[in-house]
Protein backbone atom coordinates (compact mmCIF):
# COMPACT_ATOMS: atom_id res chain seq x y z
CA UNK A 1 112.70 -249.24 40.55
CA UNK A 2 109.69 -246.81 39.53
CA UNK A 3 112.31 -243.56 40.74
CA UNK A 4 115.27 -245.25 38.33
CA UNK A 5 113.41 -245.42 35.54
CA UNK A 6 111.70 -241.73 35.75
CA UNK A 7 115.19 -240.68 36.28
CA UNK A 8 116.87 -242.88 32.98
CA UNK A 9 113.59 -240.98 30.96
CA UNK A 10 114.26 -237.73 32.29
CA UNK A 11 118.16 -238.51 31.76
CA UNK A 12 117.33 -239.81 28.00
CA UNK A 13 114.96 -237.05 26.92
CA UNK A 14 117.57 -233.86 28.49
CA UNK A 15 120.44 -235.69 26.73
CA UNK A 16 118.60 -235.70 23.44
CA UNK A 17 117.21 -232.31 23.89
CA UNK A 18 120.49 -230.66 24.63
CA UNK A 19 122.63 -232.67 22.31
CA UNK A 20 120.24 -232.41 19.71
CA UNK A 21 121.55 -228.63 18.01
CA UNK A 22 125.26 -230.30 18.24
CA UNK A 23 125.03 -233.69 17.30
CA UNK A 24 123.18 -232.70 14.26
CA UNK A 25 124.86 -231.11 11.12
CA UNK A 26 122.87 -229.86 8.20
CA UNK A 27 124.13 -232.44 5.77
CA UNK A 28 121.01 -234.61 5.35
CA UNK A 29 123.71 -237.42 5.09
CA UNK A 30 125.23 -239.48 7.85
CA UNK A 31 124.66 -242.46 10.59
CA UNK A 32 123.47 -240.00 13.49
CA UNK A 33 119.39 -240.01 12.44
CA UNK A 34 120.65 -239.26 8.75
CA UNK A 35 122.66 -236.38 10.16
CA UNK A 36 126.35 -236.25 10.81
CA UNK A 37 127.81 -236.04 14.33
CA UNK A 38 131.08 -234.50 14.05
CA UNK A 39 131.72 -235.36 17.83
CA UNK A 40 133.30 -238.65 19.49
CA UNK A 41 132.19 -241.59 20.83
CA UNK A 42 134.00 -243.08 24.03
CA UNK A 43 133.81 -246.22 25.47
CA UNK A 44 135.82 -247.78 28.12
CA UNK A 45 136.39 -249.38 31.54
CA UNK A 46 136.82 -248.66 34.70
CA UNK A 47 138.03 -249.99 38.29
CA UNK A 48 136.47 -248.33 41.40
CA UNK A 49 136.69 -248.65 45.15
CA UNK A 50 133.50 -248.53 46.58
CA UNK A 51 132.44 -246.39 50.18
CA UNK A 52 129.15 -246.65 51.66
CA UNK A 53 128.08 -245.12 54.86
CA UNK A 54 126.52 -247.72 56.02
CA UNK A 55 127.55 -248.98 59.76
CA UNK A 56 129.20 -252.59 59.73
CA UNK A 57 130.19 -252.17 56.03
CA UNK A 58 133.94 -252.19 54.75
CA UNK A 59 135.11 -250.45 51.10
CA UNK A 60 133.81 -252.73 48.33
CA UNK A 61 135.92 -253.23 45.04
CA UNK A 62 134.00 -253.07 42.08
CA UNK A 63 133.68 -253.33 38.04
CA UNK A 64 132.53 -250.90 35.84
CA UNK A 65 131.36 -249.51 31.82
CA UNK A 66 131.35 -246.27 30.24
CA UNK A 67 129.43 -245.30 27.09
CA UNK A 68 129.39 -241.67 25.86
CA UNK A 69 129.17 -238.92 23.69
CA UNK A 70 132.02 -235.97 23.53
CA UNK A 71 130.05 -233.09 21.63
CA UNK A 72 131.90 -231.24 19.17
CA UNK A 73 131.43 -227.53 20.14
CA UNK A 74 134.17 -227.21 22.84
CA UNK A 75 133.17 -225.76 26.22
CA UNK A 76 135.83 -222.75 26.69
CA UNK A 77 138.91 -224.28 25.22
CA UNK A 78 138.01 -227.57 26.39
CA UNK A 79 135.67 -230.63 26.01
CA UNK A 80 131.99 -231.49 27.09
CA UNK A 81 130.47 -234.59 26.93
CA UNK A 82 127.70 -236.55 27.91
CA UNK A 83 128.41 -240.28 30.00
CA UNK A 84 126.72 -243.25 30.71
CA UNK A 85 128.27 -245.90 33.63
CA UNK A 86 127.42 -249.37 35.05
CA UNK A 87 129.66 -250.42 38.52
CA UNK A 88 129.25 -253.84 39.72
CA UNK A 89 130.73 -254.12 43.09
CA UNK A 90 130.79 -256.70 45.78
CA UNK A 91 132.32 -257.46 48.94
CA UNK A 92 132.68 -260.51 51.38
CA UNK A 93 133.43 -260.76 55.09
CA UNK A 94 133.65 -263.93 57.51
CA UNK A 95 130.64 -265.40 58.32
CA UNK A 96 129.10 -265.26 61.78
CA UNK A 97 130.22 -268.78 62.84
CA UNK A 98 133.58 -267.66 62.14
CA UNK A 99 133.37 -264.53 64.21
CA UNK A 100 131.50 -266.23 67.02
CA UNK A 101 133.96 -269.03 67.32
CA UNK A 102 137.25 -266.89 66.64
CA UNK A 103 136.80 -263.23 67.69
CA UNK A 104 134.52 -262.53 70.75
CA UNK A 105 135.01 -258.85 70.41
CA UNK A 106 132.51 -257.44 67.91
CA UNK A 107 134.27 -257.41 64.36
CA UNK A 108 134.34 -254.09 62.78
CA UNK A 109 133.39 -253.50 59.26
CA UNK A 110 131.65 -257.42 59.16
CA UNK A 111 128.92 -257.70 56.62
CA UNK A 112 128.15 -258.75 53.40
CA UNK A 113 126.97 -256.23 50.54
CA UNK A 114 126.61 -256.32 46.95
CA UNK A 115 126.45 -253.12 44.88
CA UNK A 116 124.88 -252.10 41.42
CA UNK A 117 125.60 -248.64 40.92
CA UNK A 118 123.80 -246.55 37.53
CA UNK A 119 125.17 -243.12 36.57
CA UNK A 120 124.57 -240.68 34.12
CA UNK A 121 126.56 -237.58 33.90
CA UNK A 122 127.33 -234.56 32.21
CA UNK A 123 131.58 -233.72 32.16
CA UNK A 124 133.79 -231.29 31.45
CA UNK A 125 137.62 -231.77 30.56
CA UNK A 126 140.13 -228.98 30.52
CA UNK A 127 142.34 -228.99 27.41
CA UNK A 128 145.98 -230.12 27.74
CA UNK A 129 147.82 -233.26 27.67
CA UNK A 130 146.95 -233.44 31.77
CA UNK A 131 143.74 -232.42 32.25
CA UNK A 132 141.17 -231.84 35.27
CA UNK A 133 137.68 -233.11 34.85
CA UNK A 134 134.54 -231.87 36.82
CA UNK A 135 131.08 -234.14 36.24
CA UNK A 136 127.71 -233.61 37.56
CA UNK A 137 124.38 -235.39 37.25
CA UNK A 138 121.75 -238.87 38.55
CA UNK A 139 123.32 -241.42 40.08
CA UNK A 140 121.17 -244.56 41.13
CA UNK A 141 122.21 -246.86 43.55
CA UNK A 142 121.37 -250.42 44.59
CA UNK A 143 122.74 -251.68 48.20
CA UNK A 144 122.18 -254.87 49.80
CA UNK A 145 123.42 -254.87 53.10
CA UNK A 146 123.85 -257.78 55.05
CA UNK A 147 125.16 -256.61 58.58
CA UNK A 148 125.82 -258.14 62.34
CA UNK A 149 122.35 -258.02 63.42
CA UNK A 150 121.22 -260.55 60.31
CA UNK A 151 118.82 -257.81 58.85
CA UNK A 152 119.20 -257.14 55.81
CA UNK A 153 119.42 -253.57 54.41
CA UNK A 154 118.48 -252.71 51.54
CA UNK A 155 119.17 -248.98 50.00
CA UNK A 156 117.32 -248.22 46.72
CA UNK A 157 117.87 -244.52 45.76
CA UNK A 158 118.10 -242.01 43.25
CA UNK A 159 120.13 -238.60 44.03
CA UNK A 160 122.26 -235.83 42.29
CA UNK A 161 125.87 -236.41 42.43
CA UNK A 162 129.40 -234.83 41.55
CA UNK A 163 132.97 -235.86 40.85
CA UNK A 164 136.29 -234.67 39.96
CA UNK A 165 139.71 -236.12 38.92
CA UNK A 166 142.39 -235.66 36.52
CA UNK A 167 143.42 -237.36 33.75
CA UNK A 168 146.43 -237.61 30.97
CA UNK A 169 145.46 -237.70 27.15
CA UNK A 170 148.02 -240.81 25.58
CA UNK A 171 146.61 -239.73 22.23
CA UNK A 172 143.78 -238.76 20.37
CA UNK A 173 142.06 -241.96 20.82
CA UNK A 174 142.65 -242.50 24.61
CA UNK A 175 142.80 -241.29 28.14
CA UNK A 176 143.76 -242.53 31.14
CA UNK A 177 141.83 -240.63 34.83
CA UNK A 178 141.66 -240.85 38.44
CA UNK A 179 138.51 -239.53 39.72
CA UNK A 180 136.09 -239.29 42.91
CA UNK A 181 132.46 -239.34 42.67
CA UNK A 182 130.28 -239.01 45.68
CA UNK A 183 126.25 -238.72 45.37
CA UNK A 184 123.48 -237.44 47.27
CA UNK A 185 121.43 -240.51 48.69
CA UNK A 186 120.51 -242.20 52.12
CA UNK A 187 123.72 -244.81 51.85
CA UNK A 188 125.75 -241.53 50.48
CA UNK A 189 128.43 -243.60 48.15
CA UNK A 190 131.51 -242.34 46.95
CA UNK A 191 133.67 -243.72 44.40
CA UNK A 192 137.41 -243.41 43.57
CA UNK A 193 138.62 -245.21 41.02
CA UNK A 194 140.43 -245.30 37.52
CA UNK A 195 138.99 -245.04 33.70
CA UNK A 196 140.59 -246.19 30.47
CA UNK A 197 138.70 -244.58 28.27
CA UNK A 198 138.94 -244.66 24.20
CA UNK A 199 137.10 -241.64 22.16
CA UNK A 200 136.91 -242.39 18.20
């Protein structure tokens, strides 16, 4: 818990730095710290399907938030933007009375694990209607693993991690993307899932 909140300060503080010079007009008028920010929010949802390496662990489904920040000086001819995301995920299997009594052989992928999943990352979107998307920053990940043996598992970690996926602008107040993340850490999750974003 110490390593995931160093990493949200040191997250917060290069955010602020960076975004600082763009957020900030020089009208000393406007709801960003009585500056304007000529940029665009985005919020939205998203659904993921969740991979682990950990032994005796199937793909999770899981739940997730985005908050961000599209700055307003365009990257090339497209779009930067700074993103926050929460993923809930969780994932059931038969319990060991069931296995013992029903399938002598040993019963791949059986385990319990629950999933809270923290990222904060730094994208880029191409311009177009259809666009490509490449992200990099912190993810921090939270795995309780509840395998054959009985022993549970637990992965607490902070790493880098990466992602790409490609998306289709509906308008100028939403996007729809497919994208796969994948991060650095000892359980070395990956992610592939769908966003509905809205940017206002």
């Amino acid at each position: 818990m110490k390593k995931f909140t160093l990493a949200c300060s040191l997250a917060t503080a290069a955010c602020l730095t960076l975004s600082a010079p763009v957020l900030a007009a020089e009208s000393g008028t406007g709801t960003f710290f009585g500056k304007d920010a000529p940029g665009k929010w985005i919020v939205g949802a998203k659904v993921v399907n969740i991979d682990p390496n950990v032994p005796d662990t199937n793909d999770a489904s899981g739940v997730g938030i985005v908050l961000g920040y599209e700055f307003a000086k365009s990257v090339g001819e497209g779009t930067s933007s700074f993103e926050i995301e929460y993923i809930s995920g969780e994932e059931e299997q038969i319990s060991l009375v069931n296995s013992v009594a029903t399938i002598p052989a040993y019963p791949a992928g059986f385990g319990t694990y629950e999933a809270e999943i923290f990222n904060a990352y730094f994208t880029y979107r191409s311009p177009g209607t259809v666009y490509y998307k490449l992200k990099g920053g912190v993810s921090y990940v939270d795995l309780n693993v509840a395998p054959v043996s009985l022993l549970d598992r637990d992965y607490e970690d902070v790493s880098f991690a990466v992602g790409l996926g490609i998306g289709y602008r509906i308008n100028e107040l939403g996007v729809i993307e497919l994208e796969y993340t994948q991060d650095s850490g000892d359980a070395d999750v990956g992610t592939l899932g769908v966003n509905a974003l809205l940017t206002f």
